[in-house]
C-alpha atoms as a PDB file:
ATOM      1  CA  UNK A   1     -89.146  -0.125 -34.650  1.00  0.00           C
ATOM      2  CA  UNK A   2     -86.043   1.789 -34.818  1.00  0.00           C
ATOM      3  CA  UNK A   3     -86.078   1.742 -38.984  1.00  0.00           C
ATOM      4  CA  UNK A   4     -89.995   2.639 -38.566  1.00  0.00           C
ATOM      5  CA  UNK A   5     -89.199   5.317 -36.509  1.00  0.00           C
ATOM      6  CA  UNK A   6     -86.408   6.727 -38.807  1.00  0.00           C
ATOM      7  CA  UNK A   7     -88.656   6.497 -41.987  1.00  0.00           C
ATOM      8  CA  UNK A   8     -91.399   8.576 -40.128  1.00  0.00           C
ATOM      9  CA  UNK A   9     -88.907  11.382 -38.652  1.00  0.00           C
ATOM     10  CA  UNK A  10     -87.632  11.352 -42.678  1.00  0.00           C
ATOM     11  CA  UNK A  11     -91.259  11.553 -43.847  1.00  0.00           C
ATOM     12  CA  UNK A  12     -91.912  14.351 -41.677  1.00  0.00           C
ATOM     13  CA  UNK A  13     -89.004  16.152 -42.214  1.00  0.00           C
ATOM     14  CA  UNK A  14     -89.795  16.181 -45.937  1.00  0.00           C
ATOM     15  CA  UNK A  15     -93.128  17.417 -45.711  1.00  0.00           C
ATOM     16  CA  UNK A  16     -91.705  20.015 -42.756  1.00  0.00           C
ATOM     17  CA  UNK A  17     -89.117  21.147 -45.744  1.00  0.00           C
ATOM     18  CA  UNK A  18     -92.131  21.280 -48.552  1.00  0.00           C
ATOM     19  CA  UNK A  19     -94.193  23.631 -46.386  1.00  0.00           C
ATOM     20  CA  UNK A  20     -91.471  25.853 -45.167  1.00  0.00           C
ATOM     21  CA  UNK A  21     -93.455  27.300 -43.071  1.00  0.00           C
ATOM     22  CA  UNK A  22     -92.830  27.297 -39.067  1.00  0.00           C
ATOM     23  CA  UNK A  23     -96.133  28.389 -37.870  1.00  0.00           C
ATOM     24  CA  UNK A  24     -98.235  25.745 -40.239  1.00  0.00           C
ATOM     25  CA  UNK A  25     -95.733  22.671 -39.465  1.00  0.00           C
ATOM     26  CA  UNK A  26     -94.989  23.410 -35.382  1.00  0.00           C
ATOM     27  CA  UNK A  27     -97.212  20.258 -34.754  1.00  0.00           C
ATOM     28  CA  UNK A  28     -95.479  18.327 -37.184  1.00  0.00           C
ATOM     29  CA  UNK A  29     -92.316  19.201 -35.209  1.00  0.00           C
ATOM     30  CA  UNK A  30     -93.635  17.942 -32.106  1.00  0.00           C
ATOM     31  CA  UNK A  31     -93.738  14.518 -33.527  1.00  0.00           C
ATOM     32  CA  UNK A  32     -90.818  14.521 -33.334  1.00  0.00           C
ATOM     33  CA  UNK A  33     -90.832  14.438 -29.705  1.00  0.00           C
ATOM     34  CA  UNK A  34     -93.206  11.482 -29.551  1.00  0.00           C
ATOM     35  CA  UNK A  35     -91.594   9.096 -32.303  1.00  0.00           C
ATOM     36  CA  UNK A  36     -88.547   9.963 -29.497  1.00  0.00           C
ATOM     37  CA  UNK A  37     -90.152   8.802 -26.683  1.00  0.00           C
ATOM     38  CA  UNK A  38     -91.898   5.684 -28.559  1.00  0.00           C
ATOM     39  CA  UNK A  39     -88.881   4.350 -29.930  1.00  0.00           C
ATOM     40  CA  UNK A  40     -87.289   5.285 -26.180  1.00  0.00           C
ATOM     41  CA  UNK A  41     -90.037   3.370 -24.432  1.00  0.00           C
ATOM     42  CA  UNK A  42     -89.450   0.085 -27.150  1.00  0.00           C
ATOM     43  CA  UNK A  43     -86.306  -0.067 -27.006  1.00  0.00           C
ATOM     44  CA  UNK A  44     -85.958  -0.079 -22.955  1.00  0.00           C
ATOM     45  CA  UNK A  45     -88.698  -2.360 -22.555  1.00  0.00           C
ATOM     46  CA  UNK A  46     -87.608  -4.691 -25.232  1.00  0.00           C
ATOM     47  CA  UNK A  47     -84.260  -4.932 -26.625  1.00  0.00           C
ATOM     48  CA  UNK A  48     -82.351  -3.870 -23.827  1.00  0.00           C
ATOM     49  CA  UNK A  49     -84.717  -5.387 -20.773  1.00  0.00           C
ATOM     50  CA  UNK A  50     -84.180  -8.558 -22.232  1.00  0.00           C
ATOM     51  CA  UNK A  51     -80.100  -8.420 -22.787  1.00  0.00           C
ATOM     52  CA  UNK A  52     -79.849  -7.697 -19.055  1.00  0.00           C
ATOM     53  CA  UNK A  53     -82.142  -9.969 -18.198  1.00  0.00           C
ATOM     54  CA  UNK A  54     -80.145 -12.279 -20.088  1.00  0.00           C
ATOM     55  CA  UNK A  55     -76.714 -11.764 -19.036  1.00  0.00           C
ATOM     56  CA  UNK A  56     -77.855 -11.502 -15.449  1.00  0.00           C
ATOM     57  CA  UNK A  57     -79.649 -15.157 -15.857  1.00  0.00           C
ATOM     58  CA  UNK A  58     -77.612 -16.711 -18.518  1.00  0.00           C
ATOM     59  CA  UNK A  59     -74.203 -17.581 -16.693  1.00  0.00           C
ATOM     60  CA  UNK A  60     -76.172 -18.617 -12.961  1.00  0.00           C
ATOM     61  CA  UNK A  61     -78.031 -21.400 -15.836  1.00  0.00           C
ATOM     62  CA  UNK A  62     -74.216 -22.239 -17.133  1.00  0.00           C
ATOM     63  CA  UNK A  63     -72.680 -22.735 -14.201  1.00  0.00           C
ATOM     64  CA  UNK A  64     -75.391 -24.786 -12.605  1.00  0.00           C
ATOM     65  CA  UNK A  65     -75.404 -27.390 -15.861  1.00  0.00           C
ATOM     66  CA  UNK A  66     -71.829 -26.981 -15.566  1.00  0.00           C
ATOM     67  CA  UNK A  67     -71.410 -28.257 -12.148  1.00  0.00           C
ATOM     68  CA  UNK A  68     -74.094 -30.533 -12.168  1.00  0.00           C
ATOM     69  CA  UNK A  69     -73.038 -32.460 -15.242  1.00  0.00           C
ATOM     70  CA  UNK A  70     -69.373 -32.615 -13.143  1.00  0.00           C
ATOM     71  CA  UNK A  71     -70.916 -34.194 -10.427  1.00  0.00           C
ATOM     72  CA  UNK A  72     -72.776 -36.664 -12.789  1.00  0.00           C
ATOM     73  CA  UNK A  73     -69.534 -37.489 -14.524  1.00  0.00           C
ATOM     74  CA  UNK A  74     -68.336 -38.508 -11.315  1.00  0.00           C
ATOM     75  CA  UNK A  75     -71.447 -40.821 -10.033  1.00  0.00           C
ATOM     76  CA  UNK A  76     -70.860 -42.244 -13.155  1.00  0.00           C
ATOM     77  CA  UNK A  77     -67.494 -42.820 -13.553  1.00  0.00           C
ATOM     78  CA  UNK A  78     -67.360 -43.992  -9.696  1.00  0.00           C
ATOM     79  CA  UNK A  79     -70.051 -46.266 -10.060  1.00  0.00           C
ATOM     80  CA  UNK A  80     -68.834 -47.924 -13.417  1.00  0.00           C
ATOM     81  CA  UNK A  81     -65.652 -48.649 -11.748  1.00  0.00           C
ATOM     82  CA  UNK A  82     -67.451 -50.424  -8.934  1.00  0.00           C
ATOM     83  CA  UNK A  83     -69.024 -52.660 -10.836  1.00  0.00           C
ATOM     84  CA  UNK A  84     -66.384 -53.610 -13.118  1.00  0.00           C
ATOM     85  CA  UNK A  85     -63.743 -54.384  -9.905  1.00  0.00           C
ATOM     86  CA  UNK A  86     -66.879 -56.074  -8.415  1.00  0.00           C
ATOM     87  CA  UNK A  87     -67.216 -58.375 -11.495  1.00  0.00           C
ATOM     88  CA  UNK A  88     -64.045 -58.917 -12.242  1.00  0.00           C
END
């Protein structure tokens, strides 16, 4: 979106630069404006919604595996010596 939107602004600055005239290109310059906001609106409701909501979810999800795979470790490792004093 962002490389769409620069192509565009570059495409309508060329044509703004082959008319070279103010009055016949003031719409063109007010697209401007509205590639602005569309590439403003993307890239807040893609791109950077979804990095926060990543780094606000992403370590809770680590630490949970984290601590959960501790505590099966330890089951494990308690129960395995259980059964090996018990047998032997």
């Amino acid at each position: 979106m962002v490389l769409t939107a620069t192509i565009a602004s570059a495409v309508l600055g060329a044509m703004i630069l082959l008319v070279r005239d103010a009055e016949r290109t003031a719409e063109l310059v007010n697209w401007f404006r509205i590639l602005g906001i569309a590439t403003g609106v993307w890239l807040v409701g893609w791109p950077v919604w979804e990095s926060v909501r990543y780094l606000v979810n992403a370590p809770i999800a680590k630490s949970r595996s984290h601590t959960q795979g501790l505590a099966d470790r330890r089951r494990n490792s308690s129960g395995r010596s259980d059964s090996t004093s018990a047998g032997g």
